[in-house]
PDB file of N, CA and C in Angstrom:
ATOM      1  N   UNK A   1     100.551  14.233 -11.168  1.00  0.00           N
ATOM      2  CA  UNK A   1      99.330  14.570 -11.884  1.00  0.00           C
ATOM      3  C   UNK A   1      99.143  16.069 -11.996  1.00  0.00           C
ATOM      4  N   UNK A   2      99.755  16.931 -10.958  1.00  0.00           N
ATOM      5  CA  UNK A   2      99.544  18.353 -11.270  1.00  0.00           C
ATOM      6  C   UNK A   2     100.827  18.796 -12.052  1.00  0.00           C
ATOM      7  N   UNK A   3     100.948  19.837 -13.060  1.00  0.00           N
ATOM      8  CA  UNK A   3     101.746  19.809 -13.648  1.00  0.00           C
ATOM      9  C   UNK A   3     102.024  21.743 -13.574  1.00  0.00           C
ATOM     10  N   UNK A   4     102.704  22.415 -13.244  1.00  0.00           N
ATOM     11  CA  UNK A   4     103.035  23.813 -13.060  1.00  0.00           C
ATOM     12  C   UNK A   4     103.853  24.264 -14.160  1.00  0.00           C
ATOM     13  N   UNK A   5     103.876  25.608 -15.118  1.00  0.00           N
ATOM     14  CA  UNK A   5     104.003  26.095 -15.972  1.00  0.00           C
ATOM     15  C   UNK A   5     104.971  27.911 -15.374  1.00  0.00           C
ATOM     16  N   UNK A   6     105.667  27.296 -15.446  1.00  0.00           N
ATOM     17  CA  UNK A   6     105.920  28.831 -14.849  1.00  0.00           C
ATOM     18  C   UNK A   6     106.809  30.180 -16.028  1.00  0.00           C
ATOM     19  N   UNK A   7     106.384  31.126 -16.234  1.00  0.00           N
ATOM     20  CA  UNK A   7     106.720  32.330 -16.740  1.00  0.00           C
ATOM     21  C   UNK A   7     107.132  33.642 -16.717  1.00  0.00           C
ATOM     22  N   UNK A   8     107.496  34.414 -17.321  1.00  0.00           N
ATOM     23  CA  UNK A   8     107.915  35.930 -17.035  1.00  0.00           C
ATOM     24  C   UNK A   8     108.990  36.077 -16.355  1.00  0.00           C
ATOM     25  N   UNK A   9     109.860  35.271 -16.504  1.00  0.00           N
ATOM     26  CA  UNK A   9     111.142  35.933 -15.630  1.00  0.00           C
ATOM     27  C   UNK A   9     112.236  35.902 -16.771  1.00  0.00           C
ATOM     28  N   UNK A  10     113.078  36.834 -17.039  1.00  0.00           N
ATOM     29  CA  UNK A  10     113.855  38.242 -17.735  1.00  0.00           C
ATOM     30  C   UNK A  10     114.555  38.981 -17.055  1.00  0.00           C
ATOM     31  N   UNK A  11     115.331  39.744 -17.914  1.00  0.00           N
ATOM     32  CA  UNK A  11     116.526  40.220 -17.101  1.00  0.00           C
ATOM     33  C   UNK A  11     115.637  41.824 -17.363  1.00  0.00           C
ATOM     34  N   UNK A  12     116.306  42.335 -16.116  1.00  0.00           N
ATOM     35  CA  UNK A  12     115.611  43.710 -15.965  1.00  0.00           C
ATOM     36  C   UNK A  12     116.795  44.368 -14.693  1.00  0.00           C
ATOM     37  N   UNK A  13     117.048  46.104 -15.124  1.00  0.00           N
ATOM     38  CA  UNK A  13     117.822  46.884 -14.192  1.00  0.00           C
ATOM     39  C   UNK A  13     116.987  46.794 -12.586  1.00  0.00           C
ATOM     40  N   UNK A  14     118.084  46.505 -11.455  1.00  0.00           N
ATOM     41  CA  UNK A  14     117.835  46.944 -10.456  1.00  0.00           C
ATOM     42  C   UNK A  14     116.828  48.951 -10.330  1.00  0.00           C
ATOM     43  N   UNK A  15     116.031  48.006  -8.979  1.00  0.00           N
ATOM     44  CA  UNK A  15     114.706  48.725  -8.869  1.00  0.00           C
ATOM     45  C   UNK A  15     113.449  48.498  -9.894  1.00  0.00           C
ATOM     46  N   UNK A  16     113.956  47.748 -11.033  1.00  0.00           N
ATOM     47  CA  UNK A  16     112.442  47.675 -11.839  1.00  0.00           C
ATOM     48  C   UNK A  16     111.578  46.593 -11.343  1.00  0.00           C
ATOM     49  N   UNK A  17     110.682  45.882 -12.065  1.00  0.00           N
ATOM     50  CA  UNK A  17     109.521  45.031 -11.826  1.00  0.00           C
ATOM     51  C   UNK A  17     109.393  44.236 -12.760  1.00  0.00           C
ATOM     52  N   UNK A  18     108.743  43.188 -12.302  1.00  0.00           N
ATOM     53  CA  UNK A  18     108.889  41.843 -12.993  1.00  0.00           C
ATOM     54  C   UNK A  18     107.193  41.093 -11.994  1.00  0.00           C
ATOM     55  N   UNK A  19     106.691  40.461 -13.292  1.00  0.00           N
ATOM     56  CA  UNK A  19     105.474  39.591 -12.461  1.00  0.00           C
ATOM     57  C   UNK A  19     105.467  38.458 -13.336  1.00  0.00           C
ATOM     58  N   UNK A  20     105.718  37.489 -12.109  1.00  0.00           N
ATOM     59  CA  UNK A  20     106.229  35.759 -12.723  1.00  0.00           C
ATOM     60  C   UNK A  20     104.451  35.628 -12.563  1.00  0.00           C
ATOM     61  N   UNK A  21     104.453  34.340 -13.444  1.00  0.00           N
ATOM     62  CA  UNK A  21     103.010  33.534 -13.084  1.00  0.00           C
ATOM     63  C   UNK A  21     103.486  31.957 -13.437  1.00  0.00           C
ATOM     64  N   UNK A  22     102.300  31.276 -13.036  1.00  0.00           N
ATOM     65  CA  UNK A  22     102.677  29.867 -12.904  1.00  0.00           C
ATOM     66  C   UNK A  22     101.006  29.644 -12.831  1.00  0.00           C
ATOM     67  N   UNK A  23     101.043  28.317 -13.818  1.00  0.00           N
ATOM     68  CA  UNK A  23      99.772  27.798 -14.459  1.00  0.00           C
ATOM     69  C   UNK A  23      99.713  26.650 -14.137  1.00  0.00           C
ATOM     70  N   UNK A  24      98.471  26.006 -13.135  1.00  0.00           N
ATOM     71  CA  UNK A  24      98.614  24.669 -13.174  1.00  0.00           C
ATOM     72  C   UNK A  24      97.612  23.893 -13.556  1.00  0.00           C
ATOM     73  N   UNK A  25      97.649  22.250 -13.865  1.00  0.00           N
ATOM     74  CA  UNK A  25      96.716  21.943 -14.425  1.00  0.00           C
ATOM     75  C   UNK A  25      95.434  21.096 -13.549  1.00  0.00           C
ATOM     76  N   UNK A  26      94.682  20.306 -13.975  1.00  0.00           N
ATOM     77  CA  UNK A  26      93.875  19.898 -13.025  1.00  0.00           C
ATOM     78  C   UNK A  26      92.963  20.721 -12.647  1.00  0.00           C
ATOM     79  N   UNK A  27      91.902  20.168 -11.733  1.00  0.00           N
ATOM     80  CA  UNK A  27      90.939  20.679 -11.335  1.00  0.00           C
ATOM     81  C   UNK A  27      90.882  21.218  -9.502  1.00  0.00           C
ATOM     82  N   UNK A  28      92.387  20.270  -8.764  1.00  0.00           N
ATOM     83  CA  UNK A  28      92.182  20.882  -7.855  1.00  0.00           C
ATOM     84  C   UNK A  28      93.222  21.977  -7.058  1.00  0.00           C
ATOM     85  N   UNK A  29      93.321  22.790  -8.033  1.00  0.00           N
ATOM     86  CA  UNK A  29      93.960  24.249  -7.397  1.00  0.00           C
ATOM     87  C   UNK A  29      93.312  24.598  -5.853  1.00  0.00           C
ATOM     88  N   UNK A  30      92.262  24.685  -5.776  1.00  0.00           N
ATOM     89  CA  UNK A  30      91.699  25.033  -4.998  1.00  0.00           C
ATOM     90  C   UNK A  30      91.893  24.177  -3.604  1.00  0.00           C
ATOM     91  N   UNK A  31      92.633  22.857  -3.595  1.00  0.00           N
ATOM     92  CA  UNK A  31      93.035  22.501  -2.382  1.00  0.00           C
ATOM     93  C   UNK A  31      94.791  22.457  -2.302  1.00  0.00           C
ATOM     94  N   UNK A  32      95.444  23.392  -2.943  1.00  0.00           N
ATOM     95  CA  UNK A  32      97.055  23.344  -3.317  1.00  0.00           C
ATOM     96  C   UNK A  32      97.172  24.725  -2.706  1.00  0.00           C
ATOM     97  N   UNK A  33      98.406  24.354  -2.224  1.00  0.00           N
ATOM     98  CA  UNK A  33      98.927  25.864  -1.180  1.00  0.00           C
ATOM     99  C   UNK A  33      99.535  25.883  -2.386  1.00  0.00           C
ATOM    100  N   UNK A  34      99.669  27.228  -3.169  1.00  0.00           N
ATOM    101  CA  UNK A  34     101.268  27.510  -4.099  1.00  0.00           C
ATOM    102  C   UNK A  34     102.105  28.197  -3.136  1.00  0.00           C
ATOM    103  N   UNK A  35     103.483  28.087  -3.899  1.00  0.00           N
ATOM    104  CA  UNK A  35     104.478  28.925  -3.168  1.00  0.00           C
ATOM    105  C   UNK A  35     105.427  29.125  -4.250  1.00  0.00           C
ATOM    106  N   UNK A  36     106.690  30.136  -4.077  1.00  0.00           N
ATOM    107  CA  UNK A  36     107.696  30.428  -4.940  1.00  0.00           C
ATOM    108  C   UNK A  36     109.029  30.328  -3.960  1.00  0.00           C
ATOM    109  N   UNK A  37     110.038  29.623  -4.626  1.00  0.00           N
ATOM    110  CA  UNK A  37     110.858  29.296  -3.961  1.00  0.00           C
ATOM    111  C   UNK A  37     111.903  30.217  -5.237  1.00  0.00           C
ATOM    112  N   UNK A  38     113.368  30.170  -4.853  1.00  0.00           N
ATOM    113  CA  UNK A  38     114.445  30.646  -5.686  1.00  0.00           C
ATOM    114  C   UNK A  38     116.030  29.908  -5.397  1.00  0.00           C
ATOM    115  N   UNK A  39     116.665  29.736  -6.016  1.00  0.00           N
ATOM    116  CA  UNK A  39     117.906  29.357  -5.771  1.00  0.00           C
ATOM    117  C   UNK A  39     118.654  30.226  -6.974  1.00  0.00           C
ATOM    118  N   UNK A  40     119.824  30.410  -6.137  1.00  0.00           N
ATOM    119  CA  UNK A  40     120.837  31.231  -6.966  1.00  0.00           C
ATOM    120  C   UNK A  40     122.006  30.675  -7.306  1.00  0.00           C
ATOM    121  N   UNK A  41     123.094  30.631  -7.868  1.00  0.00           N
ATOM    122  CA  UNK A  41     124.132  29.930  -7.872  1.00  0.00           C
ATOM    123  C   UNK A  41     124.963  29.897  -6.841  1.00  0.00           C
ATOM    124  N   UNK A  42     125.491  28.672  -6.660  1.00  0.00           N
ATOM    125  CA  UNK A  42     126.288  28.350  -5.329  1.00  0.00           C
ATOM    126  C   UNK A  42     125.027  28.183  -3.673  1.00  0.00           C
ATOM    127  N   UNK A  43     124.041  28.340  -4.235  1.00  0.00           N
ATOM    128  CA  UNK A  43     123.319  28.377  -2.712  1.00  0.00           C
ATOM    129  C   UNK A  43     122.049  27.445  -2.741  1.00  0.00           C
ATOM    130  N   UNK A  44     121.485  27.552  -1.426  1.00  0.00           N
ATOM    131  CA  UNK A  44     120.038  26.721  -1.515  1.00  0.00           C
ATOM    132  C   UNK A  44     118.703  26.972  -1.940  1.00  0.00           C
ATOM    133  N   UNK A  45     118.200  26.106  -2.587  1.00  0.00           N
ATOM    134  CA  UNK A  45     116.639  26.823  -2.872  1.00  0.00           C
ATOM    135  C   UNK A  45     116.068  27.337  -1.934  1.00  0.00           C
ATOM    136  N   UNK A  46     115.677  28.050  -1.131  1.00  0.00           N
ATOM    137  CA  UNK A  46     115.073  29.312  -0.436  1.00  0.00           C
ATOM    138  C   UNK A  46     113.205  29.404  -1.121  1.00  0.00           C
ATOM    139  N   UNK A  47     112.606  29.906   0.302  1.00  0.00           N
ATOM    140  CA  UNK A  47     111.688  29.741  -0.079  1.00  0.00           C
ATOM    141  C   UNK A  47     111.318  31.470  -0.115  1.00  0.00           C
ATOM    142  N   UNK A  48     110.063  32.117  -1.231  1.00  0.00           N
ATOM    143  CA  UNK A  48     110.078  33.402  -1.199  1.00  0.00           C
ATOM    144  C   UNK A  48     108.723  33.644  -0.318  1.00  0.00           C
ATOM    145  N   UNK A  49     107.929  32.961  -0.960  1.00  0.00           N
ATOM    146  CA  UNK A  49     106.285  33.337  -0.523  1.00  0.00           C
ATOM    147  C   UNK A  49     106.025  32.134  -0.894  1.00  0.00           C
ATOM    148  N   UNK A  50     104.288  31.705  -0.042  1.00  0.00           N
ATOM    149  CA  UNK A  50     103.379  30.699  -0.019  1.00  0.00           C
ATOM    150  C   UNK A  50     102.114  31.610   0.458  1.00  0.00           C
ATOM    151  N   UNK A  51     101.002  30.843  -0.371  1.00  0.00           N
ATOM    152  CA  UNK A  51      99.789  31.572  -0.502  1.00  0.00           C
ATOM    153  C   UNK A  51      98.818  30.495  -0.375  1.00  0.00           C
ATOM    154  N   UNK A  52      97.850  30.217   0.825  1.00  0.00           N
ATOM    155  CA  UNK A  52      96.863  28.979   0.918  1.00  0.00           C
ATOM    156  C   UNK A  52      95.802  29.363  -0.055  1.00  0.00           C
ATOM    157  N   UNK A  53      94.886  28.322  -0.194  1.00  0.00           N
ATOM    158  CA  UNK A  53      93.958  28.261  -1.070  1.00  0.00           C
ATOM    159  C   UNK A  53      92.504  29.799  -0.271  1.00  0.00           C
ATOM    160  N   UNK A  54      92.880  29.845   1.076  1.00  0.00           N
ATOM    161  CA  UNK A  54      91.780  30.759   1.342  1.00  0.00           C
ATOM    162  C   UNK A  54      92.946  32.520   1.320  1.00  0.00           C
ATOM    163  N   UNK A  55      93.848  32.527   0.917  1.00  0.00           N
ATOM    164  CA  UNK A  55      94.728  33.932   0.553  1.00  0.00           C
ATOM    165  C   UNK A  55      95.739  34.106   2.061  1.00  0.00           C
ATOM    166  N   UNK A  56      95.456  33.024   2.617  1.00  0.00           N
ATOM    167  CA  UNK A  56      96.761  33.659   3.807  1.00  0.00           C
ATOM    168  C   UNK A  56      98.085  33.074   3.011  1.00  0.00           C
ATOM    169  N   UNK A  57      98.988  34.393   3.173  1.00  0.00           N
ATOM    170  CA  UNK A  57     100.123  34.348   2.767  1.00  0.00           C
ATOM    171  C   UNK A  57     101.214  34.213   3.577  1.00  0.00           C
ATOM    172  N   UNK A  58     102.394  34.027   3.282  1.00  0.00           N
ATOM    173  CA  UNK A  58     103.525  34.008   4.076  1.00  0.00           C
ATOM    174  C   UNK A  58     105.077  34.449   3.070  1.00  0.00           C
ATOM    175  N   UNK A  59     105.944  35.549   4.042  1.00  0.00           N
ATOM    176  CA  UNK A  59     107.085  35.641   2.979  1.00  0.00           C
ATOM    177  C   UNK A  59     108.419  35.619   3.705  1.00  0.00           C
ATOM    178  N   UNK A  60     109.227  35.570   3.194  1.00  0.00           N
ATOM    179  CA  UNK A  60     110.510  35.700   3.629  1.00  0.00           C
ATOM    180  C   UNK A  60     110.612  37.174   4.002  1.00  0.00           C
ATOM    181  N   UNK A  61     112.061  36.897   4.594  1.00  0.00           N
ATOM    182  CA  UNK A  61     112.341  38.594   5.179  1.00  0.00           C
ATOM    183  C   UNK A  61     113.007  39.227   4.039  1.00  0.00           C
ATOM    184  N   UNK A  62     113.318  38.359   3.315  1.00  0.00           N
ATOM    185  CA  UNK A  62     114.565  39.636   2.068  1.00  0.00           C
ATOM    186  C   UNK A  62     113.209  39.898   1.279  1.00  0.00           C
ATOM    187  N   UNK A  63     112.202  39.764   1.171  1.00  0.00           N
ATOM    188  CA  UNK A  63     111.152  39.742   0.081  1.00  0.00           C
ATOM    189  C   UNK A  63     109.997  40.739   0.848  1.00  0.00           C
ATOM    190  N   UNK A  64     109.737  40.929   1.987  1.00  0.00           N
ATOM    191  CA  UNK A  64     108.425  41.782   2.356  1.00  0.00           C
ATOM    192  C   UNK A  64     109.166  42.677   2.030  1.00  0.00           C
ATOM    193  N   UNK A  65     107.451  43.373   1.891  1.00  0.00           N
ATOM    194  CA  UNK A  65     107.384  44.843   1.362  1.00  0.00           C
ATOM    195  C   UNK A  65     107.705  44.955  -0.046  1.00  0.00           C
ATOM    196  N   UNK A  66     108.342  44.251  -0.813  1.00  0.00           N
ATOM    197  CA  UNK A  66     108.570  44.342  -2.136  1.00  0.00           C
ATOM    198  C   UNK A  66     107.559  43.469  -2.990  1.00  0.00           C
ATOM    199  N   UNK A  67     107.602  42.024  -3.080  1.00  0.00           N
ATOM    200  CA  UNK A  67     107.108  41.646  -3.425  1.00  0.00           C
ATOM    201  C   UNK A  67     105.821  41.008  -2.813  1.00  0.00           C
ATOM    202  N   UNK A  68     104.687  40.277  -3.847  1.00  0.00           N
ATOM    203  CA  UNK A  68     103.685  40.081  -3.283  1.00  0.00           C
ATOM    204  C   UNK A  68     102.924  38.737  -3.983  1.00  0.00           C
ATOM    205  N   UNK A  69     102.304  38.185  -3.765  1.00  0.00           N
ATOM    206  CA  UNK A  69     102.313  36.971  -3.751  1.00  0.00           C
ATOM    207  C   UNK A  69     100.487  36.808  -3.801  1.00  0.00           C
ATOM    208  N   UNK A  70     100.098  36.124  -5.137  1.00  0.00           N
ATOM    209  CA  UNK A  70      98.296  36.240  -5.013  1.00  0.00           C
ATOM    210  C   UNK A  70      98.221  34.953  -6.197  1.00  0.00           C
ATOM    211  N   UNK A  71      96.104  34.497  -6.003  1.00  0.00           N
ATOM    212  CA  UNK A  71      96.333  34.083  -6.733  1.00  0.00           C
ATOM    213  C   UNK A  71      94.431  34.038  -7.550  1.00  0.00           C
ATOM    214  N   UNK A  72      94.958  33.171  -8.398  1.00  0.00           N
ATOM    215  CA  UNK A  72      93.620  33.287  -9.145  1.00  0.00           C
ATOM    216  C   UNK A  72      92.718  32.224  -9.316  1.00  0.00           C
ATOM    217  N   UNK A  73      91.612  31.753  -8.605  1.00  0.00           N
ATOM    218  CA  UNK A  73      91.442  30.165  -8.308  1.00  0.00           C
ATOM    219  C   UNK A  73      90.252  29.781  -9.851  1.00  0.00           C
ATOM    220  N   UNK A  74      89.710  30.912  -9.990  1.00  0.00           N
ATOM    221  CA  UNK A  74      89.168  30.376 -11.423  1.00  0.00           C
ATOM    222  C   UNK A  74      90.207  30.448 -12.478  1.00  0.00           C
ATOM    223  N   UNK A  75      91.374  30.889 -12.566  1.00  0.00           N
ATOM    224  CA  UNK A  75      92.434  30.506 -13.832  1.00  0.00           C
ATOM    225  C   UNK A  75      93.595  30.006 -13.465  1.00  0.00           C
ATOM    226  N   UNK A  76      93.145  29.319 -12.451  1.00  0.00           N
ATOM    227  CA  UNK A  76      94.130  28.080 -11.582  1.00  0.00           C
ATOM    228  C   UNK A  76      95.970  28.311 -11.852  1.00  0.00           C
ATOM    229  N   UNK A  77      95.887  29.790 -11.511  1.00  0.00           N
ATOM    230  CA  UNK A  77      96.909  30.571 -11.319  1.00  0.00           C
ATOM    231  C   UNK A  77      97.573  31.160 -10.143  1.00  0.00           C
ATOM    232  N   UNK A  78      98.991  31.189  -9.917  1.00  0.00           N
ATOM    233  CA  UNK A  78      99.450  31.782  -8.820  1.00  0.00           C
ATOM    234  C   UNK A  78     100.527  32.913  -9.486  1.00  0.00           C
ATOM    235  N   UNK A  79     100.671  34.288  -8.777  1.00  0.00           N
ATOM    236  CA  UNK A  79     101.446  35.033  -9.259  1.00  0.00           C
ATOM    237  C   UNK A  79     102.331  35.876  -8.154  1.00  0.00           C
ATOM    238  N   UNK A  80     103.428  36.360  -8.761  1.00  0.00           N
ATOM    239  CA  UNK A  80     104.074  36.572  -7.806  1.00  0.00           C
ATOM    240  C   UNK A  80     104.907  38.288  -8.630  1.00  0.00           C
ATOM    241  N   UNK A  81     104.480  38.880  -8.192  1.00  0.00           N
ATOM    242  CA  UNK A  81     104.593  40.433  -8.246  1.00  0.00           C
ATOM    243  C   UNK A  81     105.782  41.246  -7.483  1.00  0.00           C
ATOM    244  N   UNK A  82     106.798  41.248  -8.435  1.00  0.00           N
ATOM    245  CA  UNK A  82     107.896  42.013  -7.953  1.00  0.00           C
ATOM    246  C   UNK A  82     108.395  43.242  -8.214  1.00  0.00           C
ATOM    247  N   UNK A  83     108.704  44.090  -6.896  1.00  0.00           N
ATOM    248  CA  UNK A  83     109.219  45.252  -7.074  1.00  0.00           C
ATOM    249  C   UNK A  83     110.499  46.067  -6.752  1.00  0.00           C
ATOM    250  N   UNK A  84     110.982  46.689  -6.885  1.00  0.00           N
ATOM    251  CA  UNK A  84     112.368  47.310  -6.304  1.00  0.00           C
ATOM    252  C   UNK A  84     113.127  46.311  -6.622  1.00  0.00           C
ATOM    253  N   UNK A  85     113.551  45.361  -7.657  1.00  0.00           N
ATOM    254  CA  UNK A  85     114.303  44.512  -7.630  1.00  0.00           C
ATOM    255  C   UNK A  85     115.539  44.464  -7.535  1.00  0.00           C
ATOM    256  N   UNK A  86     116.270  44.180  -6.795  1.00  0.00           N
ATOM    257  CA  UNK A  86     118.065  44.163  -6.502  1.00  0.00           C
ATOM    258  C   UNK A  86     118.683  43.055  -6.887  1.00  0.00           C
ATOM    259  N   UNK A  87     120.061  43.089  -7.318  1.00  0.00           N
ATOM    260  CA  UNK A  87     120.550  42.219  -8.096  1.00  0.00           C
ATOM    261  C   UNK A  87     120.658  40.915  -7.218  1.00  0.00           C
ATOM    262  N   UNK A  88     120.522  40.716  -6.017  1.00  0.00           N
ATOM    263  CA  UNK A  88     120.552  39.790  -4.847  1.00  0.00           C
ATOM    264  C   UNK A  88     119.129  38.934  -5.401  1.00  0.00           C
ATOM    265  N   UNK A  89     118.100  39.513  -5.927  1.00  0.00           N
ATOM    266  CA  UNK A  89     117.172  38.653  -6.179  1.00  0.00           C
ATOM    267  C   UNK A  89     117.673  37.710  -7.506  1.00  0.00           C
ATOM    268  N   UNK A  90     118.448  37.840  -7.907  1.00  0.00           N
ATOM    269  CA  UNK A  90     118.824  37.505  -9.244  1.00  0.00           C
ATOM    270  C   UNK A  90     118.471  35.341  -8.853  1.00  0.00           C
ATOM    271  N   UNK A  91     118.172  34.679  -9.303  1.00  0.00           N
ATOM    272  CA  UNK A  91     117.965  32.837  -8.991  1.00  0.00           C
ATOM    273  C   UNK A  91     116.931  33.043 -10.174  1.00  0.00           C
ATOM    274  N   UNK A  92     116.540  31.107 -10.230  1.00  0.00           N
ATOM    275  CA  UNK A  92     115.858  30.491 -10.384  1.00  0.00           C
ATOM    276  C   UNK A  92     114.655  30.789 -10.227  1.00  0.00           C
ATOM    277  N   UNK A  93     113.568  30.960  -9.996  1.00  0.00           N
ATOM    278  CA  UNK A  93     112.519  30.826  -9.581  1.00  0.00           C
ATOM    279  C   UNK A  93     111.526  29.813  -9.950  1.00  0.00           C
ATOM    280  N   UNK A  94     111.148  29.506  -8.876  1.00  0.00           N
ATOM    281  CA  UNK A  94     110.534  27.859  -9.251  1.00  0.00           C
ATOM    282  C   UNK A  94     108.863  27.503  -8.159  1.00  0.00           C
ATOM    283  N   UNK A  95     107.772  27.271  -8.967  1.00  0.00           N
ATOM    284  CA  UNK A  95     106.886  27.286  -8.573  1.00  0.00           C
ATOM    285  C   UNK A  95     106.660  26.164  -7.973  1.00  0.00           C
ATOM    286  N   UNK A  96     105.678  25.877  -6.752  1.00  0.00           N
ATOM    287  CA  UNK A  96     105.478  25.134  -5.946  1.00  0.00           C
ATOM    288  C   UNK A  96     104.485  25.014  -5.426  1.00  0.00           C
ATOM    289  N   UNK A  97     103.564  23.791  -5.738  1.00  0.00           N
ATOM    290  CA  UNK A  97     102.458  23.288  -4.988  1.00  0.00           C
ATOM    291  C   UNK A  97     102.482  22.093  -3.828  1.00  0.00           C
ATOM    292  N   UNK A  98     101.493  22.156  -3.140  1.00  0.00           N
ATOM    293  CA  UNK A  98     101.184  20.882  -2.154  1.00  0.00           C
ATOM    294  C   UNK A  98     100.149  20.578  -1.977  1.00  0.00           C
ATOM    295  N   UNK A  99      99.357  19.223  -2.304  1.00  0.00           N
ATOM    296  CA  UNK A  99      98.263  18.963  -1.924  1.00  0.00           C
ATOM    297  C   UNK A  99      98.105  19.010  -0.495  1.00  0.00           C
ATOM    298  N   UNK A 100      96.603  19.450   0.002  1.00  0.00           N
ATOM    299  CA  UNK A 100      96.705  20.076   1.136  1.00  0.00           C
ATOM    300  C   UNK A 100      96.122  18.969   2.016  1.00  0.00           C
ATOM    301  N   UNK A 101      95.743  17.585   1.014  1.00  0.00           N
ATOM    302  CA  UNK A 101      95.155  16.434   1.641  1.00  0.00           C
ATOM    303  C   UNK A 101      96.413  15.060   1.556  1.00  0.00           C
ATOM    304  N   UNK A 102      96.659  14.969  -0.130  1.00  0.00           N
ATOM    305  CA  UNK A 102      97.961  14.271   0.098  1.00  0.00           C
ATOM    306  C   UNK A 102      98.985  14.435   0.797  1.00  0.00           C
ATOM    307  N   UNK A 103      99.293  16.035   0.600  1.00  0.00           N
ATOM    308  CA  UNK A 103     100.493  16.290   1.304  1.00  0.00           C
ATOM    309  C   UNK A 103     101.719  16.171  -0.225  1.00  0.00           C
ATOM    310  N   UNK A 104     101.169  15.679  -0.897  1.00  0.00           N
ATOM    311  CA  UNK A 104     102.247  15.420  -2.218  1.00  0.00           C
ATOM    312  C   UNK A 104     102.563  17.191  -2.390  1.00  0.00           C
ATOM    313  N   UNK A 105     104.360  16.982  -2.722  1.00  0.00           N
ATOM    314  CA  UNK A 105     104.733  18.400  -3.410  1.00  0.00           C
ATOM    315  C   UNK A 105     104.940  18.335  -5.249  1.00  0.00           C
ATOM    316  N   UNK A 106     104.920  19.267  -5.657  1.00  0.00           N
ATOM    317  CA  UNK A 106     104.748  19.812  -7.146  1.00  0.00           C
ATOM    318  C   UNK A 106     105.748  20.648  -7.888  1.00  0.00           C
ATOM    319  N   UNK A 107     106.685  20.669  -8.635  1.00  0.00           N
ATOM    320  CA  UNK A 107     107.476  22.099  -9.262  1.00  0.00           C
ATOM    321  C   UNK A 107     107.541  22.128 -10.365  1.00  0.00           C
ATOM    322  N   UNK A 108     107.470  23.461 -10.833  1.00  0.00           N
ATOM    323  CA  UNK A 108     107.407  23.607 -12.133  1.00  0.00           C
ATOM    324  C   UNK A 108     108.557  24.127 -12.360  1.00  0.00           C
ATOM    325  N   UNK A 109     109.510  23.771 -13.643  1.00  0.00           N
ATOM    326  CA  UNK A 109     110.539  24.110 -14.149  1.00  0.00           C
ATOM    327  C   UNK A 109     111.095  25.037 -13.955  1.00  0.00           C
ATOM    328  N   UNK A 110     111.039  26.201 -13.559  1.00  0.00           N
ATOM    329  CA  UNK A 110     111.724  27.532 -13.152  1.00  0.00           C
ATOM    330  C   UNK A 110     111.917  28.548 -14.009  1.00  0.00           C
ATOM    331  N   UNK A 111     111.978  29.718 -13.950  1.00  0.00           N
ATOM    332  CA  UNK A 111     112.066  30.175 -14.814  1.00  0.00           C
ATOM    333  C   UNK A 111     113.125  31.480 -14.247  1.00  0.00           C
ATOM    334  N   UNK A 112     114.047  31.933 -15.231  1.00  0.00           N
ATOM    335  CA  UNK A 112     115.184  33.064 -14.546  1.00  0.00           C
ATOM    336  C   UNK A 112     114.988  34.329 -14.923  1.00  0.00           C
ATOM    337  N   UNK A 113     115.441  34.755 -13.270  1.00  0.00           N
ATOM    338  CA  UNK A 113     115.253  36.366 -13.127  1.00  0.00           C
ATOM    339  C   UNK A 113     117.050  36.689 -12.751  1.00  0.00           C
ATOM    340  N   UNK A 114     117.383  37.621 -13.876  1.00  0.00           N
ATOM    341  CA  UNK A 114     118.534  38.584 -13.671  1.00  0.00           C
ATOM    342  C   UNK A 114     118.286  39.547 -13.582  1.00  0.00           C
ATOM    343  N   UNK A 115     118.941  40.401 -11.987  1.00  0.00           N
ATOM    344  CA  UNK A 115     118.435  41.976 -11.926  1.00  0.00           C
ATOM    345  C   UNK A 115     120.213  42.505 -12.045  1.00  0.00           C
ATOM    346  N   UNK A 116     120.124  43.010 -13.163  1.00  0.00           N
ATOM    347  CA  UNK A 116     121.517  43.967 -13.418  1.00  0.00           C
ATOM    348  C   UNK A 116     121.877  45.067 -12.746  1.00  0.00           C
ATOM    349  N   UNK A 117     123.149  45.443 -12.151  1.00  0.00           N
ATOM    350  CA  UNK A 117     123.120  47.117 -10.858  1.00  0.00           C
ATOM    351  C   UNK A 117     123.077  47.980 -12.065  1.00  0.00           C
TER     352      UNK A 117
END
């Protein structure tokens, strides 16, 4: 029933910036942890950041300090703000909800980031 929309990912030179977003539908964002996960070729989906409905966040270690992870509960949006990008970030990126009562998980189609050296 929730359905995730995810966008903005493009190829861009190492060190630039890139800000994915992901749109979901429904009315209850507000009880859905989002998160951003990535997979690259040959490897596992990996998780980047997760952001609860009250803003506590959580990130991986290849990702602090660079990127950042927020969201928007009246435009039932999650975004994910990247910087210094290295060609290692280069995957999939794929948005991710969980009801925080079902427990049901959510993904939205993915969308690709190539960072060129």
């Amino acid at each position: 029933q929730v359905q995730l929309v995810e966008s903005g990912g493009e190829s861009v030179q190492a060190g630039g910036s890139l800000r994915l977003s992901c749109v979901t539908s429904g009315s209850i964002f507000s009880i859905l942890t989002m998160g951003w996960y990535r997979q690259a070729p040959g490897k596992q989906r990996e998780l980047v950041a997760t952001i609860r409905s009250g803003g506590f966040t959580n990130y991986a270690d290849s990702v602090k300090d660079r990127f950042l992870i927020s969201r928007d509960n009246s435009l039932k949006t999650v975004y994910l703000q990247m910087h210094s990008l290295k060609p290692e970030d280069t995957a999939v990126y794929y948005c991710n909800a969980k009801h925080q009562v079902t427990g049901n998980n959510y993904w939205g189609q993915g969308t690709q980031v190539t960072v060129s050296s």
